[in-house]
PDB file of N, CA and C in Angstrom:
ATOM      1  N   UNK A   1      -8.449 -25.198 -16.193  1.00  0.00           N
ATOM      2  CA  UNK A   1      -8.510 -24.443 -14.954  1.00  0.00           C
ATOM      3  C   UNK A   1      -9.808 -23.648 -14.953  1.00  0.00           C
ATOM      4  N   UNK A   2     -10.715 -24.136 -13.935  1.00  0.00           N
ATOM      5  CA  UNK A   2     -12.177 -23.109 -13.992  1.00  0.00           C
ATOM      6  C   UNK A   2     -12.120 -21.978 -13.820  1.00  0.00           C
ATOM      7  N   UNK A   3     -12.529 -21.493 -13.247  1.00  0.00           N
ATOM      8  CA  UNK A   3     -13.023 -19.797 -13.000  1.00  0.00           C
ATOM      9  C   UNK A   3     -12.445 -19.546 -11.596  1.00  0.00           C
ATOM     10  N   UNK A   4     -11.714 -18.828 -11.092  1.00  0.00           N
ATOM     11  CA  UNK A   4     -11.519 -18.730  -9.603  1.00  0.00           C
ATOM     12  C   UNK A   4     -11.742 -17.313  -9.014  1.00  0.00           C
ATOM     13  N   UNK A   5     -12.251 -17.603  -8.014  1.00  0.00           N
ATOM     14  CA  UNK A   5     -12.740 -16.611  -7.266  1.00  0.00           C
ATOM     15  C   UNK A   5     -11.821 -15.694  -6.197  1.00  0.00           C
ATOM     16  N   UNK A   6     -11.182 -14.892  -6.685  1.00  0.00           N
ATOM     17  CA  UNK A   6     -10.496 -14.116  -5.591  1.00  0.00           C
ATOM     18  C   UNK A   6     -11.322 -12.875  -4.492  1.00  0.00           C
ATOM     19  N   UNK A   7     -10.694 -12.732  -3.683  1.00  0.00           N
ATOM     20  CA  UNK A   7     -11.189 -11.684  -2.672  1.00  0.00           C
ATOM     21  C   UNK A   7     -11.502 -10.550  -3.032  1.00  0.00           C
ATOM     22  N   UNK A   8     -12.452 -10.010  -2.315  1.00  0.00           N
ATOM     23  CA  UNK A   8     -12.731  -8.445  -2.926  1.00  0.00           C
ATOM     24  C   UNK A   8     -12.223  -7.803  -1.434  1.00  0.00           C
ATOM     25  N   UNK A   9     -11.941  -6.930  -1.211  1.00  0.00           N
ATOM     26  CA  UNK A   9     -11.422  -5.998  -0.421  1.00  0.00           C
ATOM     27  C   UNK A   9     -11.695  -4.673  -0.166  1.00  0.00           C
ATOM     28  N   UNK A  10     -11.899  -3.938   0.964  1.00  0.00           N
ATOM     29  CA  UNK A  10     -12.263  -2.378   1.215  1.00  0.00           C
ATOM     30  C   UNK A  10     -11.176  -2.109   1.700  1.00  0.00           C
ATOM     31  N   UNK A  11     -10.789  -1.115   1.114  1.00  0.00           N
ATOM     32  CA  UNK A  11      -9.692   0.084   1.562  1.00  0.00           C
ATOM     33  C   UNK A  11      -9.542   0.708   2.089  1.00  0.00           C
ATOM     34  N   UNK A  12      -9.410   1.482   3.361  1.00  0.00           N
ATOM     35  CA  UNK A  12      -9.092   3.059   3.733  1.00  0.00           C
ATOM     36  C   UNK A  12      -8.201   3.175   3.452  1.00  0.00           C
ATOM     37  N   UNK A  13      -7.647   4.577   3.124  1.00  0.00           N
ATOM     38  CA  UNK A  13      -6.427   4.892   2.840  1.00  0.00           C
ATOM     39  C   UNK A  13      -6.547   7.042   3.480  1.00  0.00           C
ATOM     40  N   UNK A  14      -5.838   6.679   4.068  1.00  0.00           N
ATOM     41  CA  UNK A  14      -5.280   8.187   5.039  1.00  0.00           C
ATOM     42  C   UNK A  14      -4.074   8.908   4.818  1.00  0.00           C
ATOM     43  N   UNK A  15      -3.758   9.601   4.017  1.00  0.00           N
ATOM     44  CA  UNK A  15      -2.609  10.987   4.115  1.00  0.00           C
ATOM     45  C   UNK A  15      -2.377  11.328   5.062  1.00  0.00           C
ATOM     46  N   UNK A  16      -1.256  12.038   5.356  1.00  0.00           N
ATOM     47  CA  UNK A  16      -0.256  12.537   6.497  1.00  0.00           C
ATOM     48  C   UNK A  16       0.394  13.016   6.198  1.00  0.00           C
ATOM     49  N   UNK A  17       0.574  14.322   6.706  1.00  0.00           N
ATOM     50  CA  UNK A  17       1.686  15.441   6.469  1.00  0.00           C
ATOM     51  C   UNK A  17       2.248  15.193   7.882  1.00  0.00           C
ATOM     52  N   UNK A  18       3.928  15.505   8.048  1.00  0.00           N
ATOM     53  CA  UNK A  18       4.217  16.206   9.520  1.00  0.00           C
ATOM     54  C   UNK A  18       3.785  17.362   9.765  1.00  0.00           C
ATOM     55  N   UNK A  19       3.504  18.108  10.861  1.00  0.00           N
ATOM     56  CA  UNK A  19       3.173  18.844  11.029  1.00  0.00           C
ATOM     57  C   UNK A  19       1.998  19.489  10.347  1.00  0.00           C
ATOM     58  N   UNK A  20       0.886  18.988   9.906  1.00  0.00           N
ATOM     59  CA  UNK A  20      -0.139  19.324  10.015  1.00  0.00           C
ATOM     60  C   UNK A  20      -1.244  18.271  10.072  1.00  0.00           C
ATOM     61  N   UNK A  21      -2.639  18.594  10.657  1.00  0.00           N
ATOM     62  CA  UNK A  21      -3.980  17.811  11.604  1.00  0.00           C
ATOM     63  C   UNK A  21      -3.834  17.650  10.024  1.00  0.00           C
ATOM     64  N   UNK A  22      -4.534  15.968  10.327  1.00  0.00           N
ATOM     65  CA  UNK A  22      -5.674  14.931   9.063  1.00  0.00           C
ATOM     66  C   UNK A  22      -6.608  15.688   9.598  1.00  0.00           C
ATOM     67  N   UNK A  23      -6.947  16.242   7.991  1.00  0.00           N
ATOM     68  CA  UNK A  23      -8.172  17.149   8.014  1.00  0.00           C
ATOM     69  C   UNK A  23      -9.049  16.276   6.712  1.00  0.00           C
ATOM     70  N   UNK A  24      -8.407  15.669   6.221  1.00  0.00           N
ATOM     71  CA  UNK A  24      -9.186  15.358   4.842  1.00  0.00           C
ATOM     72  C   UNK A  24      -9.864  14.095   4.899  1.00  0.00           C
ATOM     73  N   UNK A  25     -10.426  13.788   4.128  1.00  0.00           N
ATOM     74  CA  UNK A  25     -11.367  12.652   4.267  1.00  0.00           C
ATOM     75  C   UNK A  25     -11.233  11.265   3.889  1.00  0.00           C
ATOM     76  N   UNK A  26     -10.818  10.037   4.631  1.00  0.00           N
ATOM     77  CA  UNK A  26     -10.402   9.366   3.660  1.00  0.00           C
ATOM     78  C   UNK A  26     -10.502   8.724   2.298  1.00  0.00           C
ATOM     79  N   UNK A  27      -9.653   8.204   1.389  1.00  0.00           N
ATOM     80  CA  UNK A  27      -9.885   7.354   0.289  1.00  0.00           C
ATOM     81  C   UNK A  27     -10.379   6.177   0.778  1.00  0.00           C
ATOM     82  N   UNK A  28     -11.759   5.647  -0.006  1.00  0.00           N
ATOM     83  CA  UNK A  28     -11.863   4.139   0.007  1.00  0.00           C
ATOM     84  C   UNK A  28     -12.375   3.342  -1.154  1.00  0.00           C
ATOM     85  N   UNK A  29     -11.664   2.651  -1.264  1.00  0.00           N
ATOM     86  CA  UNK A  29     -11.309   1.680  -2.461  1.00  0.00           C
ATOM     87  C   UNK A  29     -11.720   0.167  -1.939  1.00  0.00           C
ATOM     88  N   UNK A  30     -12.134   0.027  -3.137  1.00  0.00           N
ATOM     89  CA  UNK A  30     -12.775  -1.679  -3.518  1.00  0.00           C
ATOM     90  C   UNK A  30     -11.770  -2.195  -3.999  1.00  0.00           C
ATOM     91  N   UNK A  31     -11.460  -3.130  -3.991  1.00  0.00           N
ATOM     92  CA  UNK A  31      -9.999  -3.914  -4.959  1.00  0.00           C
ATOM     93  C   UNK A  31     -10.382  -5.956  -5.053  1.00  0.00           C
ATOM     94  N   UNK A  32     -10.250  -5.832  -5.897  1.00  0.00           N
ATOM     95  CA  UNK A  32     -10.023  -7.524  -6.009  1.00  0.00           C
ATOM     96  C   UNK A  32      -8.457  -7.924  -6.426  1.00  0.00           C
ATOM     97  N   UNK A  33      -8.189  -8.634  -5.031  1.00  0.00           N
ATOM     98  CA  UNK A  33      -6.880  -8.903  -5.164  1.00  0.00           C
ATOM     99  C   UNK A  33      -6.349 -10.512  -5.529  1.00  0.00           C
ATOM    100  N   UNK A  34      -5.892 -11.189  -6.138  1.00  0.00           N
ATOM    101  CA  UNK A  34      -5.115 -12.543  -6.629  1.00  0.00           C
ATOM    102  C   UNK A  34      -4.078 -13.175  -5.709  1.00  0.00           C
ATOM    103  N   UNK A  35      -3.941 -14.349  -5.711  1.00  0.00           N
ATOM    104  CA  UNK A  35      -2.768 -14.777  -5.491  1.00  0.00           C
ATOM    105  C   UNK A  35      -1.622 -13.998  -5.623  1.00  0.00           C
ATOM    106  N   UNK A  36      -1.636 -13.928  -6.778  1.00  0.00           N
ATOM    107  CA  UNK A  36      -0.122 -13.419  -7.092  1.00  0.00           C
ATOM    108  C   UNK A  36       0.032 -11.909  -6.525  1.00  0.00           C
ATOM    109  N   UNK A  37      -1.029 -10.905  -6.370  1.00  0.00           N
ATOM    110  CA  UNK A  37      -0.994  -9.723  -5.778  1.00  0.00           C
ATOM    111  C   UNK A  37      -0.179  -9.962  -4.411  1.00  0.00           C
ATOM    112  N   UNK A  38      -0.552 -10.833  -3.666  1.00  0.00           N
ATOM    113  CA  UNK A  38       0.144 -11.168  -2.354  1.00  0.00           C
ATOM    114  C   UNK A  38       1.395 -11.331  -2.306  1.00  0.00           C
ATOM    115  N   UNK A  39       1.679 -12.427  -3.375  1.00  0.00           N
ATOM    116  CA  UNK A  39       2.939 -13.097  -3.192  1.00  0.00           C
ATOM    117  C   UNK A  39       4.102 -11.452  -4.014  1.00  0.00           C
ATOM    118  N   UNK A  40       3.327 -10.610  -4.339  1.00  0.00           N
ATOM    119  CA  UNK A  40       4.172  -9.260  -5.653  1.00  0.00           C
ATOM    120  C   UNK A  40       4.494  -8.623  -4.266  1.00  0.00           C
ATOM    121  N   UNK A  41       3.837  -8.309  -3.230  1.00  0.00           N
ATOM    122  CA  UNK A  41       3.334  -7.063  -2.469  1.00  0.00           C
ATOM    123  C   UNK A  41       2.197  -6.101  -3.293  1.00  0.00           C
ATOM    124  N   UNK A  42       1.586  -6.365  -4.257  1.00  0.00           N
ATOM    125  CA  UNK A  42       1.144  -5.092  -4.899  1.00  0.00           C
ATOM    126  C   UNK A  42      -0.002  -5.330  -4.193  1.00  0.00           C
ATOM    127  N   UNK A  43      -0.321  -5.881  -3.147  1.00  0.00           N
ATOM    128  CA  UNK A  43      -1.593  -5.981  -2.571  1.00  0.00           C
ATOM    129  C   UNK A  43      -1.417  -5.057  -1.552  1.00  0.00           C
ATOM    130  N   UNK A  44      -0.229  -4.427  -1.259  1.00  0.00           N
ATOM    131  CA  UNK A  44       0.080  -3.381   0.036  1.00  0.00           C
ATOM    132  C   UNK A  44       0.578  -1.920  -0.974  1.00  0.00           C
ATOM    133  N   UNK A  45       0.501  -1.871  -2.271  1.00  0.00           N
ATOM    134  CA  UNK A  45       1.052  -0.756  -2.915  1.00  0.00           C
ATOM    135  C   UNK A  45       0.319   0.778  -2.461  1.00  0.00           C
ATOM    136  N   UNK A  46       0.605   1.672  -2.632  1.00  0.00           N
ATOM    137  CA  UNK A  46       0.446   2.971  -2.868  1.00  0.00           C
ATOM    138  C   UNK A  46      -1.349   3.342  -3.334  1.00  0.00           C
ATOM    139  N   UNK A  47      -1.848   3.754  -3.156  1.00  0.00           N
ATOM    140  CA  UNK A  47      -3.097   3.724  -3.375  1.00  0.00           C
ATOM    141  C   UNK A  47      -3.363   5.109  -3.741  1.00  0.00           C
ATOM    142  N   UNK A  48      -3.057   6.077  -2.967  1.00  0.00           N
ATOM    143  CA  UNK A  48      -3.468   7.972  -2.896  1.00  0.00           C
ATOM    144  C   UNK A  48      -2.479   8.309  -4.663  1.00  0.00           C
ATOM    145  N   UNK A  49      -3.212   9.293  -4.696  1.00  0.00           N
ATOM    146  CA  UNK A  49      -2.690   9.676  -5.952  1.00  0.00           C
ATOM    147  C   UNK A  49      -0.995   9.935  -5.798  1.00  0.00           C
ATOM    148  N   UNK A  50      -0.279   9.562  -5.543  1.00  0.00           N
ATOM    149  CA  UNK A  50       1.233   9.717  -5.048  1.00  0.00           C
ATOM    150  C   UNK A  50       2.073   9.675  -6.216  1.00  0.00           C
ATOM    151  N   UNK A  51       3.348  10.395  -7.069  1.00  0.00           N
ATOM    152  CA  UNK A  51       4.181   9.554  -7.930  1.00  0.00           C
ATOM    153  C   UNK A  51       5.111   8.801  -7.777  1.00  0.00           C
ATOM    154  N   UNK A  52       5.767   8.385  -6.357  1.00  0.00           N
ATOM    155  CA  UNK A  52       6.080   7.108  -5.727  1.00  0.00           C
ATOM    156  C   UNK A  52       4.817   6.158  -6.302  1.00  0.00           C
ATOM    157  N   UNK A  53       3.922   6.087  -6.384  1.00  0.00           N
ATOM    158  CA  UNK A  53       3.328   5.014  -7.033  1.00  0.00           C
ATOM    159  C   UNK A  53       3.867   4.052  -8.109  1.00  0.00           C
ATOM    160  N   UNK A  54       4.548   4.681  -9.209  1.00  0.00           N
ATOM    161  CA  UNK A  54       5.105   4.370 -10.021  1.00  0.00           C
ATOM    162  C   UNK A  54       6.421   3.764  -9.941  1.00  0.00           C
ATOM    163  N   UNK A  55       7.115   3.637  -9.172  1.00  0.00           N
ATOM    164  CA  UNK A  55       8.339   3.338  -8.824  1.00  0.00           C
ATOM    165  C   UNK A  55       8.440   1.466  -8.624  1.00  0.00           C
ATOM    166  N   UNK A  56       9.239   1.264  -8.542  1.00  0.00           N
ATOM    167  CA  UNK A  56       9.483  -0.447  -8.015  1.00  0.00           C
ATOM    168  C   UNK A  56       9.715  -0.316  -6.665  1.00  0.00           C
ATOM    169  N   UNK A  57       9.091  -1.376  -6.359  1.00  0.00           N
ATOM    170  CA  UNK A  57       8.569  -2.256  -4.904  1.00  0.00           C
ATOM    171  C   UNK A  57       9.659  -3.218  -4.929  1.00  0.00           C
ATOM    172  N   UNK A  58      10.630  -2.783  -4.102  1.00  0.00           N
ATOM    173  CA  UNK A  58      11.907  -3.808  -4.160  1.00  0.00           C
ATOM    174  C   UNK A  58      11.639  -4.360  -2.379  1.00  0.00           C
ATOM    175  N   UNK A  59      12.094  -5.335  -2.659  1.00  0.00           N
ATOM    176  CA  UNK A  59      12.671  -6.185  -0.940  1.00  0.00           C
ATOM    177  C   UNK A  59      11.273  -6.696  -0.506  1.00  0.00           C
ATOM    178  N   UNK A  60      10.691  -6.799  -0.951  1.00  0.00           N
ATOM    179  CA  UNK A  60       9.321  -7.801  -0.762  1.00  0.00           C
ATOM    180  C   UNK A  60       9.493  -8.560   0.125  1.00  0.00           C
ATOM    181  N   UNK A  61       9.305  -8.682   1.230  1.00  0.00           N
ATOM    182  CA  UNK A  61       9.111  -9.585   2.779  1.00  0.00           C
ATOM    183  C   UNK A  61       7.809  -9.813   3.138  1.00  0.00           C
ATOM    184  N   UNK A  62       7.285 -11.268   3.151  1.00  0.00           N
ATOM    185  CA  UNK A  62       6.017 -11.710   3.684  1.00  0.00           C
ATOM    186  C   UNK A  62       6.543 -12.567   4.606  1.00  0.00           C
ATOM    187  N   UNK A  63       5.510 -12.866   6.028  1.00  0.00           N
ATOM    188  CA  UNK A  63       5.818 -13.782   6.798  1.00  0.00           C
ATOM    189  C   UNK A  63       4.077 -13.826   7.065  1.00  0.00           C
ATOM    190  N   UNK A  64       3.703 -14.891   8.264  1.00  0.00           N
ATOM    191  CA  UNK A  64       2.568 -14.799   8.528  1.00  0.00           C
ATOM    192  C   UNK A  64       1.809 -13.911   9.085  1.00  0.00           C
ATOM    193  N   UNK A  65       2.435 -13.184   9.226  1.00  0.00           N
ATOM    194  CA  UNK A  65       1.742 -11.909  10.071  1.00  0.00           C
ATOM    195  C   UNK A  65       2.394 -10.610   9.777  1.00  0.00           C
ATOM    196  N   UNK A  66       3.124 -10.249   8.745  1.00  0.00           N
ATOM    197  CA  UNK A  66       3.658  -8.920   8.371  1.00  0.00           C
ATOM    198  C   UNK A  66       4.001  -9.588   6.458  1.00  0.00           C
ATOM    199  N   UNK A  67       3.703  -7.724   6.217  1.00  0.00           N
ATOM    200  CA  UNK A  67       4.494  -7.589   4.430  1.00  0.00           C
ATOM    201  C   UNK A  67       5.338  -6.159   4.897  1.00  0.00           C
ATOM    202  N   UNK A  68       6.236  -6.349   4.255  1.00  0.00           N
ATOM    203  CA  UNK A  68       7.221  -5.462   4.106  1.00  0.00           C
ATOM    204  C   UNK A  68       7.589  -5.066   2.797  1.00  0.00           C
ATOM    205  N   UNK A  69       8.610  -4.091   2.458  1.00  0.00           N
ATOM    206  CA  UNK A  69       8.806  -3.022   1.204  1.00  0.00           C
ATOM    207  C   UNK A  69       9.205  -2.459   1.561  1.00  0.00           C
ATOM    208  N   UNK A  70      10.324  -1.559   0.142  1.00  0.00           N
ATOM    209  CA  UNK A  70      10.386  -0.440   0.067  1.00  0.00           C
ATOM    210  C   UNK A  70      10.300  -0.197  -1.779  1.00  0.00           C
ATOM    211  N   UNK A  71      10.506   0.945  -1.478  1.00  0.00           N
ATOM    212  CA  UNK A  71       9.896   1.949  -3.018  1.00  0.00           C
ATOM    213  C   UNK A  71      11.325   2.451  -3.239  1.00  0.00           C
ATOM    214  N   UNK A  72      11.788   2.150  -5.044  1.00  0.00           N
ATOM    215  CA  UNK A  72      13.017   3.121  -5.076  1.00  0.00           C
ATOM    216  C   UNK A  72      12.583   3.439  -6.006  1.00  0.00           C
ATOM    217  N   UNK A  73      12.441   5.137  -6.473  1.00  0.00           N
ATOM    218  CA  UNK A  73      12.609   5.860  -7.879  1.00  0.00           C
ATOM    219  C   UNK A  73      14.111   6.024  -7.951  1.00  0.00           C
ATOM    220  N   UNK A  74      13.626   5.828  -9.551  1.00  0.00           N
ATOM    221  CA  UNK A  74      15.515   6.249 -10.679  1.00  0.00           C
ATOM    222  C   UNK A  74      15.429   7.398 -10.526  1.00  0.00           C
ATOM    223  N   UNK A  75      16.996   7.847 -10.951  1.00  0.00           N
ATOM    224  CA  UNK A  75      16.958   9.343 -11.649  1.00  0.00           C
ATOM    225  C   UNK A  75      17.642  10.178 -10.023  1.00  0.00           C
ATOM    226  N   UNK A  76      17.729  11.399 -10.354  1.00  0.00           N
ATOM    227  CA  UNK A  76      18.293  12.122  -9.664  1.00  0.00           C
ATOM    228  C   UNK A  76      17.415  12.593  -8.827  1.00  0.00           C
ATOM    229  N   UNK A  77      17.521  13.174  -7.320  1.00  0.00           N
ATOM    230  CA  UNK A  77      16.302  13.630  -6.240  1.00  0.00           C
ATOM    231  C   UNK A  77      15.479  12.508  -6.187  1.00  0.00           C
ATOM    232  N   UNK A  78      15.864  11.064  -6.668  1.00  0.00           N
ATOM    233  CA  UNK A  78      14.603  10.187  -6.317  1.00  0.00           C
ATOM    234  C   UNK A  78      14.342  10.503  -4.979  1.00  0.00           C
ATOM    235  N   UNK A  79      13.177   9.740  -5.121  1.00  0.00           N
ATOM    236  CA  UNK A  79      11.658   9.740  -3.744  1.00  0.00           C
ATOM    237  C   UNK A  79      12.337   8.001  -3.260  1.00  0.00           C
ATOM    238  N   UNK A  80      11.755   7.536  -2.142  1.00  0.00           N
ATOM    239  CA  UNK A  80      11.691   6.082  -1.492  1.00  0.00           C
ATOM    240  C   UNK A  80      10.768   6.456  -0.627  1.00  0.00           C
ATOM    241  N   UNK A  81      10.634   5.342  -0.436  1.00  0.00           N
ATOM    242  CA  UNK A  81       9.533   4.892   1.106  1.00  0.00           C
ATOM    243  C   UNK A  81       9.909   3.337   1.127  1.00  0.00           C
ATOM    244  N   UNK A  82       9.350   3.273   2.399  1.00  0.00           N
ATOM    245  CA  UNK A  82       9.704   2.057   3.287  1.00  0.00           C
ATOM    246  C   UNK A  82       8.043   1.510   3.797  1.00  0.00           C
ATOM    247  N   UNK A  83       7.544   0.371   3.800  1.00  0.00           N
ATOM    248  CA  UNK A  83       6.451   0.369   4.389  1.00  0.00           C
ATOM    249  C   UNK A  83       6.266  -1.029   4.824  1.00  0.00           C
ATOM    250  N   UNK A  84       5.507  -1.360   5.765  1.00  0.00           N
ATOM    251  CA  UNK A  84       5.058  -2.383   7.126  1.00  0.00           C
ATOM    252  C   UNK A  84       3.790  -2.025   7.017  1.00  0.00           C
ATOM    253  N   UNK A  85       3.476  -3.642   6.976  1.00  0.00           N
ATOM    254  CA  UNK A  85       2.127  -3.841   7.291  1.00  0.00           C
ATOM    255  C   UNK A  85       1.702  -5.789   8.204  1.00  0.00           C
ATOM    256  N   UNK A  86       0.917  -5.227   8.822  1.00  0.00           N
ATOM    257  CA  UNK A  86       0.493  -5.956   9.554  1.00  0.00           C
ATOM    258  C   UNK A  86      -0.605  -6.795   9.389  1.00  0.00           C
ATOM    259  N   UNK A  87      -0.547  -8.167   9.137  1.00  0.00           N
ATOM    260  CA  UNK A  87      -1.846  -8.992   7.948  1.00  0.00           C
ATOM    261  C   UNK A  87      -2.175 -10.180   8.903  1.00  0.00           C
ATOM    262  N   UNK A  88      -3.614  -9.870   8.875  1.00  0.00           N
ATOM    263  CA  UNK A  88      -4.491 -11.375   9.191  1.00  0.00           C
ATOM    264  C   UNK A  88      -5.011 -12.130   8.400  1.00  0.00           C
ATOM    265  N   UNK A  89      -5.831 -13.161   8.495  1.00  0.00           N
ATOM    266  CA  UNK A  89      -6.395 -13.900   7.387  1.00  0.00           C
ATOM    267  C   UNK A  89      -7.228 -13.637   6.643  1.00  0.00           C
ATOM    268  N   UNK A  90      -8.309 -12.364   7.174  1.00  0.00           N
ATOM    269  CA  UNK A  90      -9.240 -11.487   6.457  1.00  0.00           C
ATOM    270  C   UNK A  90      -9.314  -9.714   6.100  1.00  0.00           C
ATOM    271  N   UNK A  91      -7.661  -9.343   7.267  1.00  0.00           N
ATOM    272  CA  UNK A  91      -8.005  -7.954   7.632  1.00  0.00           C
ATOM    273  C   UNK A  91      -6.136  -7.934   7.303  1.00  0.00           C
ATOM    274  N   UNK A  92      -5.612  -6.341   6.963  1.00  0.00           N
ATOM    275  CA  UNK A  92      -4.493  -6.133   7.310  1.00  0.00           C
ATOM    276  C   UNK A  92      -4.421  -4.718   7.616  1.00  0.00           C
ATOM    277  N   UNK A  93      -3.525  -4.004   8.374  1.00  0.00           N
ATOM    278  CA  UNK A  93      -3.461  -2.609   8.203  1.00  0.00           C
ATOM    279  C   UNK A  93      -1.596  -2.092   8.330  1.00  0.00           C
ATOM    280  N   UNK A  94      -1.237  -0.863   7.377  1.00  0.00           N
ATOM    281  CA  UNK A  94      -0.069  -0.689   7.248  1.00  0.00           C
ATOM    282  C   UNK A  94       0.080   0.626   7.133  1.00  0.00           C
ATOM    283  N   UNK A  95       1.477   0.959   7.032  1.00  0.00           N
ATOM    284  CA  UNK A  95       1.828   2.407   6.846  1.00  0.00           C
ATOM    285  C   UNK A  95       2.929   2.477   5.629  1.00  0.00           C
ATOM    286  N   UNK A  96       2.916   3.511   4.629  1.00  0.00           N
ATOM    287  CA  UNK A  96       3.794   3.280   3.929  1.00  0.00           C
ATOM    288  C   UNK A  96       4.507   4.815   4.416  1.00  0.00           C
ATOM    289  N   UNK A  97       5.506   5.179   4.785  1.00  0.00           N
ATOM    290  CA  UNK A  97       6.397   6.054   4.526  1.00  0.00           C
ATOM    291  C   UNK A  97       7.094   6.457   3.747  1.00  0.00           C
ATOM    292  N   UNK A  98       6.942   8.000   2.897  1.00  0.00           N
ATOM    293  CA  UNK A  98       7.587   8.281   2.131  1.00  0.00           C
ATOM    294  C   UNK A  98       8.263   9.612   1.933  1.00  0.00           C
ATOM    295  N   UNK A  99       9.483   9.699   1.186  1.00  0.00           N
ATOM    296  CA  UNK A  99      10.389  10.687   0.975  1.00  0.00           C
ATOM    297  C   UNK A  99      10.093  11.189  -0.672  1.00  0.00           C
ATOM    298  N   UNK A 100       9.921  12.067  -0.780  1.00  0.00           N
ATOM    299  CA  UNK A 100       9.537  12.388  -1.796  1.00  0.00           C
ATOM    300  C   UNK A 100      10.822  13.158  -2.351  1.00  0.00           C
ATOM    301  N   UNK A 101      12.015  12.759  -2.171  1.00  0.00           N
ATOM    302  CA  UNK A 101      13.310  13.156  -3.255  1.00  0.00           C
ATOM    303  C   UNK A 101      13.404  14.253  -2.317  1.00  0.00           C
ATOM    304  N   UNK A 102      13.799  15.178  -3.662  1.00  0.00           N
ATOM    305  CA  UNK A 102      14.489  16.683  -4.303  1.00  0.00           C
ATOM    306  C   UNK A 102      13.346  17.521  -3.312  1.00  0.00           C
ATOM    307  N   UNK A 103      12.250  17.123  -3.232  1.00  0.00           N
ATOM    308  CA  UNK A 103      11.289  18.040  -2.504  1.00  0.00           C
ATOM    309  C   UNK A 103      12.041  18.293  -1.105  1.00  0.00           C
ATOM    310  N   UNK A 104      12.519  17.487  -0.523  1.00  0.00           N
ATOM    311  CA  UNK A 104      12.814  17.020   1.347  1.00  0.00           C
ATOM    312  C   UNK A 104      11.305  16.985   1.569  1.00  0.00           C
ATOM    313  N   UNK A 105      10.528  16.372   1.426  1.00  0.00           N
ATOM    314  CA  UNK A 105       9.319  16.247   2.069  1.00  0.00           C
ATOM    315  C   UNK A 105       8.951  14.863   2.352  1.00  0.00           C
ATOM    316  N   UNK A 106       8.496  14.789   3.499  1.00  0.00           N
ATOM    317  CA  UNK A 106       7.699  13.378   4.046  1.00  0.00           C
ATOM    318  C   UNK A 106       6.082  13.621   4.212  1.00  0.00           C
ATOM    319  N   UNK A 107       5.566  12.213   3.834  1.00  0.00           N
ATOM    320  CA  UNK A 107       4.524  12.121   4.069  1.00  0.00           C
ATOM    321  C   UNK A 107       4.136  10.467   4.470  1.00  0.00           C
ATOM    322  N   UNK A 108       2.898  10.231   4.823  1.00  0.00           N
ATOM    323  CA  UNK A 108       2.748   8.823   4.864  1.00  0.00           C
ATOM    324  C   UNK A 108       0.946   8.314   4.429  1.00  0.00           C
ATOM    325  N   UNK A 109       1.157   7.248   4.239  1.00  0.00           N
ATOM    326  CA  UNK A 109      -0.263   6.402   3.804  1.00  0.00           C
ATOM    327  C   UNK A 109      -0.140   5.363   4.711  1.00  0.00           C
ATOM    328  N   UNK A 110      -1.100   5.951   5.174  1.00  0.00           N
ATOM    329  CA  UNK A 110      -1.738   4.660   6.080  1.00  0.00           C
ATOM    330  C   UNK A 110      -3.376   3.707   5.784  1.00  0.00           C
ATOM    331  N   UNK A 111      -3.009   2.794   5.906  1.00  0.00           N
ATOM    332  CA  UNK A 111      -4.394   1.787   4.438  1.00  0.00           C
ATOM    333  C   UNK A 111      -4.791   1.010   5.889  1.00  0.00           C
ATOM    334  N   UNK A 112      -5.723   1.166   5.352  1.00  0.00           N
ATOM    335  CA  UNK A 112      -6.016  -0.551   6.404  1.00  0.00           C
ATOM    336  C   UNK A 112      -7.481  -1.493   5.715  1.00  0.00           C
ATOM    337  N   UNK A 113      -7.320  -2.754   5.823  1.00  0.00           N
ATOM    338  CA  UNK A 113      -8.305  -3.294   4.247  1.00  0.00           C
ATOM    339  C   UNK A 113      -9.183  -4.350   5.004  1.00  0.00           C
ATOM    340  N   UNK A 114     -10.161  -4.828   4.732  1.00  0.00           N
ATOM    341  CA  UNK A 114     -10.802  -6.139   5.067  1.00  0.00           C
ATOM    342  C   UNK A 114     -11.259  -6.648   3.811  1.00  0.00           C
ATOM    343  N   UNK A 115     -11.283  -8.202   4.378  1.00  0.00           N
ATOM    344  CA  UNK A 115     -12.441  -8.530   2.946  1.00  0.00           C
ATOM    345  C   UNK A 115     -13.747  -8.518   3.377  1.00  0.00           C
ATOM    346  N   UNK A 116     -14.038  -8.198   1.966  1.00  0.00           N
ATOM    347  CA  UNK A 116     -15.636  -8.173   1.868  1.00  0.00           C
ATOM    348  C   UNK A 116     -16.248  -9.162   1.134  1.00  0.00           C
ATOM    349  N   UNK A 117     -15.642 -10.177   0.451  1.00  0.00           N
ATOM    350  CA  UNK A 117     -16.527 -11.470  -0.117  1.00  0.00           C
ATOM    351  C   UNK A 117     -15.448 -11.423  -1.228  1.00  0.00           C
ATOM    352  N   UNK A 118     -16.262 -12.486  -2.446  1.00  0.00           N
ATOM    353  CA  UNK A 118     -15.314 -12.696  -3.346  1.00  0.00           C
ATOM    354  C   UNK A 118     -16.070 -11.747  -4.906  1.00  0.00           C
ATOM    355  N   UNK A 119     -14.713 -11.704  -5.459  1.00  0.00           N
ATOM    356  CA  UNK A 119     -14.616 -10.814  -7.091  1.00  0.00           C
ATOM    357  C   UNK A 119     -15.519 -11.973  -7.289  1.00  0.00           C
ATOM    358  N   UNK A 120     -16.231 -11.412  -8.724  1.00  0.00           N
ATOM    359  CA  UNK A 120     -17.077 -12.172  -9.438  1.00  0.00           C
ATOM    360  C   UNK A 120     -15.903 -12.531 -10.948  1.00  0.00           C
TER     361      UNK A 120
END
């Protein structure tokens, strides 16, 4: 099997509080993503420093034009989120929603990615 070339990708990635203005600036991230990133969802994961990051990505739904998820932490006061995203052949953009447990707090990430050529 030779060498294969996967996609490289740009990121935005945007925070959201309720009730208060995006004041901050966004995250943007480079990523080279795989086959298999697609077919995991980890190509739509959590990106902002979040500890929902860490959690499992259960219910994985791809179709041609949407990925779906949600996030469950173990343990007591777990956090979840739920997230939709919307995918083209070069571009996708999504929202992940999340509950952050024991806190009662919501917030959300909103990403939106293109490619930019291929990983070396």
């Amino acid at each position: 099997m030779g060498s294969q070339h996967f996609p490289r990708s740009l990121h935005e990635v945007r925070i959201s509080l309720p009730n208060v203005q995006d004041v901050a600036a966004p995250l943007v991230v480079s990523r080279c993503l795989a086959a298999e990133d697609l077919q995991t969802g980890r190509a739509f994961s959590i990106l902002s420093d979040n500890p929902l990051k860490t959690c499992d990505l259960v219910d994985y739904q791809a179709t041609a034009g949407t990925a779906m998820y949600r996030i469950a932490c173990a343990g007591p006061n777990r956090g979840s989120a739920v997230a939709v995203f919307d995918t083209k052949a070069f571009a996708f953009r999504g929202t992940i929603r999340m509950n952050m447990g024991g806190k009662n707090m919501t917030m959300s990430e909103t990403q939106s990615g293109k490619r930019i050529g291929d990983c070396p």
